[in-house]
N, C-alpha and C. Protein backbone atom coordinates (compact mmCIF):
# COMPACT_ATOMS: atom_id res chain seq x y z
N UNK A 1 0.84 -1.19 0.00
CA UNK A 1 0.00 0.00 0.00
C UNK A 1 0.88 1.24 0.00
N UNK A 2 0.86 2.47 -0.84
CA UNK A 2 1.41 3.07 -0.57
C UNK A 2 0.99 4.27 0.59
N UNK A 3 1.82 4.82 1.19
CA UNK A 3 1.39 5.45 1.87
C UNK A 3 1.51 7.23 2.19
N UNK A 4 0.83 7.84 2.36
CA UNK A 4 0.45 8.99 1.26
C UNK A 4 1.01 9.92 2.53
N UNK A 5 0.97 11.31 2.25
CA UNK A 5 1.12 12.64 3.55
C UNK A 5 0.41 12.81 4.17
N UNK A 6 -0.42 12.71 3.89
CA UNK A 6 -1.73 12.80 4.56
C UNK A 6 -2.20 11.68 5.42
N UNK A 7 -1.63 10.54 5.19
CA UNK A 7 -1.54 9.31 6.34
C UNK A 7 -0.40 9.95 7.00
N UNK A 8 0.67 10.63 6.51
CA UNK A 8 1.51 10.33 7.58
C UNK A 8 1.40 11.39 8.59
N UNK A 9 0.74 13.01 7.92
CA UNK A 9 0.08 14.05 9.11
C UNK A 9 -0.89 13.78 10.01
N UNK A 10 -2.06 12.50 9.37
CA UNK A 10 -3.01 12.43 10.32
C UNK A 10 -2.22 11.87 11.44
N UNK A 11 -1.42 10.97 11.28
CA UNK A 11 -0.97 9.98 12.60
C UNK A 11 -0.13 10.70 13.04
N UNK A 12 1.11 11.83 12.87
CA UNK A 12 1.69 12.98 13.73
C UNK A 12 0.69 13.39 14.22
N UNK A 13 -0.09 14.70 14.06
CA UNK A 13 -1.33 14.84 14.36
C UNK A 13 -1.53 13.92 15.65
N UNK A 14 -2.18 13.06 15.68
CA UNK A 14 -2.79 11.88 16.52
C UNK A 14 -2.35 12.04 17.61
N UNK A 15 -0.23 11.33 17.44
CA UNK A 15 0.18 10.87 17.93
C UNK A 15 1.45 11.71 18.51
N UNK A 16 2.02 12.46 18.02
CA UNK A 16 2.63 13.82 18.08
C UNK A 16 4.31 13.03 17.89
N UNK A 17 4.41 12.25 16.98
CA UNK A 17 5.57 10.98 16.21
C UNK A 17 6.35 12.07 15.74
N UNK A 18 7.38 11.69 15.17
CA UNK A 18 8.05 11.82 14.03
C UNK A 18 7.46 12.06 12.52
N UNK A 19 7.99 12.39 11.44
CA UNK A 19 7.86 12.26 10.37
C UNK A 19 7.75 10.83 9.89
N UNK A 20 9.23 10.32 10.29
CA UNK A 20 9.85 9.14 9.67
C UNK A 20 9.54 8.17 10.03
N UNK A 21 9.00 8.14 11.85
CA UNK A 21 8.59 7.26 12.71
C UNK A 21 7.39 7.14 12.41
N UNK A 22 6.44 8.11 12.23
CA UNK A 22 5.08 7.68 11.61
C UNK A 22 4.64 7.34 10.48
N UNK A 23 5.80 7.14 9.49
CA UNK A 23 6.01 6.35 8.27
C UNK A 23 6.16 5.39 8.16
N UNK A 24 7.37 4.91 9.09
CA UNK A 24 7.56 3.58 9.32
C UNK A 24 6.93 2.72 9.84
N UNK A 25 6.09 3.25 11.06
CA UNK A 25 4.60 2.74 11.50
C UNK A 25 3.72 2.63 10.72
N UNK A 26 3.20 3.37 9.73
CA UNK A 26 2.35 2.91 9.00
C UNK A 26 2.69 1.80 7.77
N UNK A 27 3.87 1.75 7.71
CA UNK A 27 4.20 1.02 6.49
C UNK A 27 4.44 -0.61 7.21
N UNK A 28 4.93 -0.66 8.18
CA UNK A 28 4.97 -1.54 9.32
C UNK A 28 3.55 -2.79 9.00
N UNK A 29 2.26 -1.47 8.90
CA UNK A 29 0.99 -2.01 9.21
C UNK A 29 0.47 -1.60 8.12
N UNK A 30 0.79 -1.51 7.36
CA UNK A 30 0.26 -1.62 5.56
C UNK A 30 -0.80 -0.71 5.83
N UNK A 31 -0.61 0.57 6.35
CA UNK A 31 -1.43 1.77 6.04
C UNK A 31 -2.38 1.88 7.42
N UNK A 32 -2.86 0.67 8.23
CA UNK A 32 -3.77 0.78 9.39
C UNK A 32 -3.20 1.70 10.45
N UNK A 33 -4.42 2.85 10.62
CA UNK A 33 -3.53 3.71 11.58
C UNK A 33 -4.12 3.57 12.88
N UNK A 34 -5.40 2.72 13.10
CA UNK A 34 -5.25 1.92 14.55
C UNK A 34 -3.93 1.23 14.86
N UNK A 35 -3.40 0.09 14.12
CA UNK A 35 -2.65 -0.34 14.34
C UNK A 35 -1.10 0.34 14.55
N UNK A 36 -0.78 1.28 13.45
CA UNK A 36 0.40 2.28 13.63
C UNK A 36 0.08 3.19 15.10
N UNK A 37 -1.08 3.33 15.64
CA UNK A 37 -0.79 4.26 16.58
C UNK A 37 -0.16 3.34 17.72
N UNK A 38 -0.78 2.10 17.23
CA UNK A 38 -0.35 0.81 18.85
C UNK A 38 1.01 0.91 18.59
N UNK A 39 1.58 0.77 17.47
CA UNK A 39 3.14 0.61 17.46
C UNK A 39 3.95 1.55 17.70
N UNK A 40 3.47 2.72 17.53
CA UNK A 40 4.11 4.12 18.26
C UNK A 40 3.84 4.21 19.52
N UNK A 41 2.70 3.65 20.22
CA UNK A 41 2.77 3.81 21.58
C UNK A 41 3.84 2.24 22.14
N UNK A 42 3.55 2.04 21.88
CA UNK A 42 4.74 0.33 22.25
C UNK A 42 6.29 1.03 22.00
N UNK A 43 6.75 1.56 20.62
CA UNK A 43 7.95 1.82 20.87
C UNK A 43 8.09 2.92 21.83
N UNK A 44 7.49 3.97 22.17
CA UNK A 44 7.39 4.80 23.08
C UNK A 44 7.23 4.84 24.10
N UNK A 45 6.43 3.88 24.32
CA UNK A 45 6.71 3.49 25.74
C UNK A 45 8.10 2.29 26.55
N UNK A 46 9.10 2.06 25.07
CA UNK A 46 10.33 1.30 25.32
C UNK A 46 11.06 2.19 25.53
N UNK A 47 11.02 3.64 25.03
CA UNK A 47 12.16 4.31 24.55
C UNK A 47 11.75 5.55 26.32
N UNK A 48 10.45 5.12 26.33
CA UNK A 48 10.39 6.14 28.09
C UNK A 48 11.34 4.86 29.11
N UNK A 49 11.24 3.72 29.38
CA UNK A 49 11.78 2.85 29.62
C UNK A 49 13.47 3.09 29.65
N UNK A 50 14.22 3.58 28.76
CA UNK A 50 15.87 3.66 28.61
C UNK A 50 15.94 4.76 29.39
N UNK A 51 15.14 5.75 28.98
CA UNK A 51 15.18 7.26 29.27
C UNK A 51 14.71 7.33 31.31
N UNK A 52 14.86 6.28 31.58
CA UNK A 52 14.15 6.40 32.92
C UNK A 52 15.17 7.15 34.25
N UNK A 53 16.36 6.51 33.73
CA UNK A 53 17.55 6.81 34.66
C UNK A 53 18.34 8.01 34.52
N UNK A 54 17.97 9.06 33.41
CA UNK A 54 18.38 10.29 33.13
C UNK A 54 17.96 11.43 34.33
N UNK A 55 18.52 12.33 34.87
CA UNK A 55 18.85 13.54 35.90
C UNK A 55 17.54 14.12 35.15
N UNK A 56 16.60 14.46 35.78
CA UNK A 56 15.38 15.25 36.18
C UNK A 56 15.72 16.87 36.69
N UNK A 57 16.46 17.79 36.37
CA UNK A 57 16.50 18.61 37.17
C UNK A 57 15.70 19.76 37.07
N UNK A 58 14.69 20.06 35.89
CA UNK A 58 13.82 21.10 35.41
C UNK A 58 12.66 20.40 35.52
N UNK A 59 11.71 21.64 35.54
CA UNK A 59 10.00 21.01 35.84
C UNK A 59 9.41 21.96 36.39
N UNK A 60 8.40 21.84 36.65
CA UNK A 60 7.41 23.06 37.57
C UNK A 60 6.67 22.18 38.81
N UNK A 61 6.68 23.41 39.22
CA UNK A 61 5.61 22.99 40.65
C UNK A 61 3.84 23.93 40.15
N UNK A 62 3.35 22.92 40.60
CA UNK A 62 2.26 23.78 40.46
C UNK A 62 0.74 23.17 41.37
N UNK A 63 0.03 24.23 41.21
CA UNK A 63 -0.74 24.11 42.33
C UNK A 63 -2.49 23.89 42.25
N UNK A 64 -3.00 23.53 43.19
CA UNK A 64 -4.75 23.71 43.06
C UNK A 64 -5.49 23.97 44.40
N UNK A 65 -6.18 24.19 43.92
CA UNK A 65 -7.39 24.87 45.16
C UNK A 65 -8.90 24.46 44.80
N UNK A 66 -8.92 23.65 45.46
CA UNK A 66 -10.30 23.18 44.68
C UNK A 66 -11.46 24.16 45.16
N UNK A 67 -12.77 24.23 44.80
CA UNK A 67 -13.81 25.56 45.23
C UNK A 67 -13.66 25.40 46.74
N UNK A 68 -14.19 26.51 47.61
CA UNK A 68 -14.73 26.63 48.76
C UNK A 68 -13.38 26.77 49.77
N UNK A 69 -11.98 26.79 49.03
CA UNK A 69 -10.98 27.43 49.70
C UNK A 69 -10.28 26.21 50.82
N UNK A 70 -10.87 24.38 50.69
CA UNK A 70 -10.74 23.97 51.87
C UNK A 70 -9.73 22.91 51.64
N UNK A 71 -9.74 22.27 50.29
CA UNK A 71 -8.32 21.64 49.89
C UNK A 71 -7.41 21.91 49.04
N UNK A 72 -6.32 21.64 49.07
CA UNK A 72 -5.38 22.08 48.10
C UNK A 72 -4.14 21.51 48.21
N UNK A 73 -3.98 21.62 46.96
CA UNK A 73 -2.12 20.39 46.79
C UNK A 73 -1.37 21.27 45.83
N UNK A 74 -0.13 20.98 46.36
CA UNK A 74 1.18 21.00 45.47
C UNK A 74 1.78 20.06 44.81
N UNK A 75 2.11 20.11 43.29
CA UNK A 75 2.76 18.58 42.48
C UNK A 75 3.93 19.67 41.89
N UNK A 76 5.16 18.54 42.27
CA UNK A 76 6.49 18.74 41.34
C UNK A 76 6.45 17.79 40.13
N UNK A 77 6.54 18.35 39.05
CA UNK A 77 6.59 17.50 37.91
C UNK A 77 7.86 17.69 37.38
N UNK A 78 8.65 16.88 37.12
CA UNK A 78 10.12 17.22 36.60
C UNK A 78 10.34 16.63 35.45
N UNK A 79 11.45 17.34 34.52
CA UNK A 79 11.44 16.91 33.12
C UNK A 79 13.60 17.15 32.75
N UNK A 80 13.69 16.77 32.07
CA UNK A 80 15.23 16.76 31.72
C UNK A 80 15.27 18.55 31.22
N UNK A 81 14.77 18.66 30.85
CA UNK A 81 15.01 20.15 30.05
C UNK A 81 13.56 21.41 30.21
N UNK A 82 14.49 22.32 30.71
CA UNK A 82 13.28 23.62 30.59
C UNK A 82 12.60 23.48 29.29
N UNK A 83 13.02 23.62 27.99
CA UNK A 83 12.13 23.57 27.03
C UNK A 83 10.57 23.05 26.98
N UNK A 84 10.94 21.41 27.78
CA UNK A 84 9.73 20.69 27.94
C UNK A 84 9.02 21.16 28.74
N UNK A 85 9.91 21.88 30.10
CA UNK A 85 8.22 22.34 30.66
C UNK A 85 7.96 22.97 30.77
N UNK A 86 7.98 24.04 29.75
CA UNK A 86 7.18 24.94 29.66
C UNK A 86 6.45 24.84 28.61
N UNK A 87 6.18 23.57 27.97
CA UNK A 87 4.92 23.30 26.67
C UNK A 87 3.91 23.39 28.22
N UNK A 88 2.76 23.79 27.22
CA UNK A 88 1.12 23.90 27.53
C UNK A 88 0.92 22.41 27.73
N UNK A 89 1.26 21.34 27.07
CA UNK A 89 0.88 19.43 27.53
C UNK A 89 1.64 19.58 28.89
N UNK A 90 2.98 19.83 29.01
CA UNK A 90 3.53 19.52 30.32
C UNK A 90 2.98 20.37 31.59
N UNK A 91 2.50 21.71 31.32
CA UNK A 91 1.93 22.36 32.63
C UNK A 91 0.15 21.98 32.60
N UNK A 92 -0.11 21.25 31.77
CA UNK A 92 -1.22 21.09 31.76
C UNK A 92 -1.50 20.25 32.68
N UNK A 93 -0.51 18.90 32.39
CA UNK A 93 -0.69 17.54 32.98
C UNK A 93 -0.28 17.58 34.64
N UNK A 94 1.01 18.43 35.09
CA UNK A 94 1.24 18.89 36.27
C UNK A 94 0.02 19.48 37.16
N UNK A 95 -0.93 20.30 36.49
CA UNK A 95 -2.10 20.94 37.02
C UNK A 95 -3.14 19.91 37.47
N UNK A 96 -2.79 19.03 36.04
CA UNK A 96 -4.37 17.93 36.50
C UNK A 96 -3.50 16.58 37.64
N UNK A 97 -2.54 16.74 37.62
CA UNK A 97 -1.51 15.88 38.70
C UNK A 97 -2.17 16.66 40.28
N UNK A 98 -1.95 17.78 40.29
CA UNK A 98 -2.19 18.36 42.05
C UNK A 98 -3.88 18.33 41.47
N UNK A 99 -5.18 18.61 40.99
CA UNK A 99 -6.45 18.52 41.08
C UNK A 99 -6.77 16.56 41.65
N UNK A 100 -5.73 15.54 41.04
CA UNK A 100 -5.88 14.72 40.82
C UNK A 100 -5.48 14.26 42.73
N UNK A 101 -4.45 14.82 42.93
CA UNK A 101 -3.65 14.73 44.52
C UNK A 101 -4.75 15.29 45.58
N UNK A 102 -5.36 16.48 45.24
CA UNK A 102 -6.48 17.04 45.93
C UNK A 102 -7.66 16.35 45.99
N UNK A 103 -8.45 15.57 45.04
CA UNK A 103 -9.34 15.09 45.08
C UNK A 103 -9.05 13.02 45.86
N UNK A 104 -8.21 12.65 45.08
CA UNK A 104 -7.96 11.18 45.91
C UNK A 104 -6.39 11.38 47.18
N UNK A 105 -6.46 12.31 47.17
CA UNK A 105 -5.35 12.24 48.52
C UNK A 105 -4.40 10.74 48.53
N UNK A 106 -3.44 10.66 47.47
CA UNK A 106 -3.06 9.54 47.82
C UNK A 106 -1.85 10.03 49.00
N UNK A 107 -1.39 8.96 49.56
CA UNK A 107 0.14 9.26 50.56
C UNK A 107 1.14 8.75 49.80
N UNK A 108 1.36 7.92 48.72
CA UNK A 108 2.47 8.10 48.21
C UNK A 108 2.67 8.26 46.76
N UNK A 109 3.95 8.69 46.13
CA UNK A 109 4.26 8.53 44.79
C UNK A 109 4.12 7.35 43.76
N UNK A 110 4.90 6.64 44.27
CA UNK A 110 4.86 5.07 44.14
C UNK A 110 5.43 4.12 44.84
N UNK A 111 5.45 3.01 44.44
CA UNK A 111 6.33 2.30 45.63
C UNK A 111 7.29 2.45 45.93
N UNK A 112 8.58 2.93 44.97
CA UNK A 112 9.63 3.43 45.36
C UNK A 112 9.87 4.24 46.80
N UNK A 113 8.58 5.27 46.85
CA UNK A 113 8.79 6.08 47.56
C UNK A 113 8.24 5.91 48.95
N UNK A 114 7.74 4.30 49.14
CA UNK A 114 7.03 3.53 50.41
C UNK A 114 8.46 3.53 51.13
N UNK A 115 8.15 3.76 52.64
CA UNK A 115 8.96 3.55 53.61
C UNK A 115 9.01 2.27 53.92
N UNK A 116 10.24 1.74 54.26
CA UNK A 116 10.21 0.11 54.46
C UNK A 116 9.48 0.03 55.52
N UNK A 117 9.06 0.84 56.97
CA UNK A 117 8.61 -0.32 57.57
C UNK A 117 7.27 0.39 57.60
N UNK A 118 6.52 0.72 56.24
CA UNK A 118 5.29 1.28 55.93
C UNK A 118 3.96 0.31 56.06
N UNK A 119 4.50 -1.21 56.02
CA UNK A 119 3.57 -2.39 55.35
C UNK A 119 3.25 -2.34 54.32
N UNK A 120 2.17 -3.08 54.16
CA UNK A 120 1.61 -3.19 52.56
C UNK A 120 0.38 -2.45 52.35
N UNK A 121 0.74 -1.49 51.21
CA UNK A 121 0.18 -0.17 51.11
C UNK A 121 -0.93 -0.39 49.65
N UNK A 122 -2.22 -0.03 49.65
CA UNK A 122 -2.74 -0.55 48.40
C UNK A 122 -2.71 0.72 47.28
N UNK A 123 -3.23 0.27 46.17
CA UNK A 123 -2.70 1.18 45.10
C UNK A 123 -3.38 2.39 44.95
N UNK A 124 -4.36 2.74 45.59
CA UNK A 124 -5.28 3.74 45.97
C UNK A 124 -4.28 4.78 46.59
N UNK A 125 -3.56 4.39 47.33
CA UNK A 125 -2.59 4.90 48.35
C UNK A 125 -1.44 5.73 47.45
N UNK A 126 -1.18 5.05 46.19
CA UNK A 126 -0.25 5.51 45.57
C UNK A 126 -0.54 6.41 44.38
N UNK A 127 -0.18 6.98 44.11
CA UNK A 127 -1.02 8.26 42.93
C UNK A 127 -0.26 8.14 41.80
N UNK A 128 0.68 7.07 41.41
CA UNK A 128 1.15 6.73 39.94
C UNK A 128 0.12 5.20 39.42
N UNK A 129 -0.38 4.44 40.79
CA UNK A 129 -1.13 3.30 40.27
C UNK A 129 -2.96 4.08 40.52
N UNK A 130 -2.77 5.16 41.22
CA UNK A 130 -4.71 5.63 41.29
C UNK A 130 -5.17 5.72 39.87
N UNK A 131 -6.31 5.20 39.26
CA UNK A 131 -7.33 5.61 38.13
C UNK A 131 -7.55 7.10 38.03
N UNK A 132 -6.78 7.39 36.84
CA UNK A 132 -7.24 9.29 36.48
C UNK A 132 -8.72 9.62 36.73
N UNK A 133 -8.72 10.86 37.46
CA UNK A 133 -9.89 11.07 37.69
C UNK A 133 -11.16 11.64 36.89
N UNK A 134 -10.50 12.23 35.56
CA UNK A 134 -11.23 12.16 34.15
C UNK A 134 -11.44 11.31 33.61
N UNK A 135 -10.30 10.33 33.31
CA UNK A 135 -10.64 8.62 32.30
C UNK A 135 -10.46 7.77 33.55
N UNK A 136 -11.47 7.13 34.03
CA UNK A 136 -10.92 5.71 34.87
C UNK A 136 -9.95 4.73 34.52
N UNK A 137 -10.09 5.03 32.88
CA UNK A 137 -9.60 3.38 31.85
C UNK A 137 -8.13 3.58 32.06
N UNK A 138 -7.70 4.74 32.80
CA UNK A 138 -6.45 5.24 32.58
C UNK A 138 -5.45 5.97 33.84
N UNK A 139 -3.88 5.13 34.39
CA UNK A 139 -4.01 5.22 35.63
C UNK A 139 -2.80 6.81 35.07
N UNK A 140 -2.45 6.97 36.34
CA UNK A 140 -1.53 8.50 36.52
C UNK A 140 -0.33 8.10 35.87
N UNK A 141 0.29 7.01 36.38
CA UNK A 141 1.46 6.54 35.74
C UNK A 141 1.42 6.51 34.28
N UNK A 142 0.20 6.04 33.42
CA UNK A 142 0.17 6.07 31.92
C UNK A 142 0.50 7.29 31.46
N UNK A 143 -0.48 8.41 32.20
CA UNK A 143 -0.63 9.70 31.57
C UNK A 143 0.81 10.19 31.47
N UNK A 144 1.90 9.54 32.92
CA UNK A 144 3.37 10.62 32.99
C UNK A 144 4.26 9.67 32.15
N UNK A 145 3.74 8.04 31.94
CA UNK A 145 4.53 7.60 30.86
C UNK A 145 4.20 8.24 29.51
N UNK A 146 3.23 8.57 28.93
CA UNK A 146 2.54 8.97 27.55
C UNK A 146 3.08 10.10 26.93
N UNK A 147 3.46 11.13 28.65
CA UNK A 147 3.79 12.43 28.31
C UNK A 147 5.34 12.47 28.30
N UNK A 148 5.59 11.40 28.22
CA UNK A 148 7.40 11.24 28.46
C UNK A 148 7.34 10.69 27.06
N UNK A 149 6.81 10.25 26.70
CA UNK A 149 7.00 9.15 25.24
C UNK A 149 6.78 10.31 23.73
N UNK A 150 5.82 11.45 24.40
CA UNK A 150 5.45 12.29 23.54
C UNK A 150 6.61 13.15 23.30
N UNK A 151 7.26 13.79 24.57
CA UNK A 151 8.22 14.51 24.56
C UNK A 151 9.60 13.82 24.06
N UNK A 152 10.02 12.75 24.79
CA UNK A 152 10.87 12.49 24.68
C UNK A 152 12.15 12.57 25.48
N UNK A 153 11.67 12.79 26.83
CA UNK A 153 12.38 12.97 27.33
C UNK A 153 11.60 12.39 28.85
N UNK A 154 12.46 12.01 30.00
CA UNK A 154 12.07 11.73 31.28
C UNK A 154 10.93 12.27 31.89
N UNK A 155 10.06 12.14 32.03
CA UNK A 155 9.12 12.84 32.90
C UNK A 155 9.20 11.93 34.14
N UNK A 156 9.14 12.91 35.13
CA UNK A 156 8.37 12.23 36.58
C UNK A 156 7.77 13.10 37.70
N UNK A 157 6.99 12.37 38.53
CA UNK A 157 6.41 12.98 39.56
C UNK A 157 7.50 12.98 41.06
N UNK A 158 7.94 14.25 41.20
CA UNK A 158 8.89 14.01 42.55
C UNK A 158 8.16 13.78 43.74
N UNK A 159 7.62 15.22 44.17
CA UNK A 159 6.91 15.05 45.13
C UNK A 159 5.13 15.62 45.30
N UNK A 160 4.72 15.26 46.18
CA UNK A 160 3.27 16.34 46.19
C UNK A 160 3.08 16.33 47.43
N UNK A 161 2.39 17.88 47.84
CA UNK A 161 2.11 17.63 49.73
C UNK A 161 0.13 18.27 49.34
N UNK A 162 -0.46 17.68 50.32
CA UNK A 162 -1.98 17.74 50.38
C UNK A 162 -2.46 18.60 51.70
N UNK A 163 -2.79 19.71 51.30
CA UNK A 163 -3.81 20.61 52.57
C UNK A 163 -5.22 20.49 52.78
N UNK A 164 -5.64 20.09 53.81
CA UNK A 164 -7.15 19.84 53.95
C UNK A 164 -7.58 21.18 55.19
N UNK A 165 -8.54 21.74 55.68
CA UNK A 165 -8.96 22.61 56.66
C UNK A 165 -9.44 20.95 57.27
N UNK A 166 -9.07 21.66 58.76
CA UNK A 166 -9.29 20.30 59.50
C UNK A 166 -8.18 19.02 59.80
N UNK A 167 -7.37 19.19 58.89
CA UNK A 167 -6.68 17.48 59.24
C UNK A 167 -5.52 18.02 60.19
């Protein structure tokens, strides 16, 4: 099949790929761009995978207040390079990270960040395995793998602290 510009803009577009990479994906899959988007998210999510152990030292903090003034969180989102965070996807996703911290209050990052003599902590608890609170189908960890795979570079969640009136 050949495969035309316009296959290969819709699936940039889509998928926010390469030129060459969303060529090769589609040609991969003889033009199916269900299928080319699975294979751009599979290699992308190998290539967030290498990229895991790279120095984090840029990112934003940012904040929420949910109505009525009574909860509110802080999320550090960190990225290898200023460039990245200051795209509109990366302060976007940081924003819906602390709305997301404010509304399910988890206590930790992930397990990494469990204290050994914490016990066994369930995934509710952790805010990289909690269900996004817009898509259920879809946990926190996907969204900061997705947005690492898009960019291209490390994303992660360092820390977040949670204010309640009352606690």
């Amino acid at each position: 099949m050949d495969i035309t510009v316009a296959m290969v803009k819709s699936l940039r577009d889509m998928t926010g790929a390469g030129i060459m990479d969303s060529k090769r994906a589609l040609v991969e899959v003889d033009g199916d761009e269900a299928k080319a988007v699975e294979v751009l998210r599979e290699k992308g999510l190998a290539s967030v995978a290498r990229r895991a152990g790279r120095e984090t030292s840029e990112g934003v903090i940012e904040s929420y207040i949910h109505s009525g003034n009574r909860v509110g969180a802080l999320v550090q989102l960190s990225s290898e390079t200023d460039f990245v965070a200051r795209t509109d996807e990366f302060t976007h996703l940081a924003k819906e990270l602390a709305m997301q911290v404010a509304a399910m209050s988890p206590k930790y990052v992930d397990r990494g960040s469990v204290p050994d003599d914490a016990g066994d902590i369930p995934n509710e608890d952790l805010l990289m395995e909690q269900a996004y609170i817009r898509d259920p189908g879809q946990t926190i960890g996907d969204l900061v793998k997705d947005l690492a795979a898009r960019t291209g570079e490390n994303v992660h969640v360092g820390r977040f602290v949670r204010y309640e009136l009352g606690e």
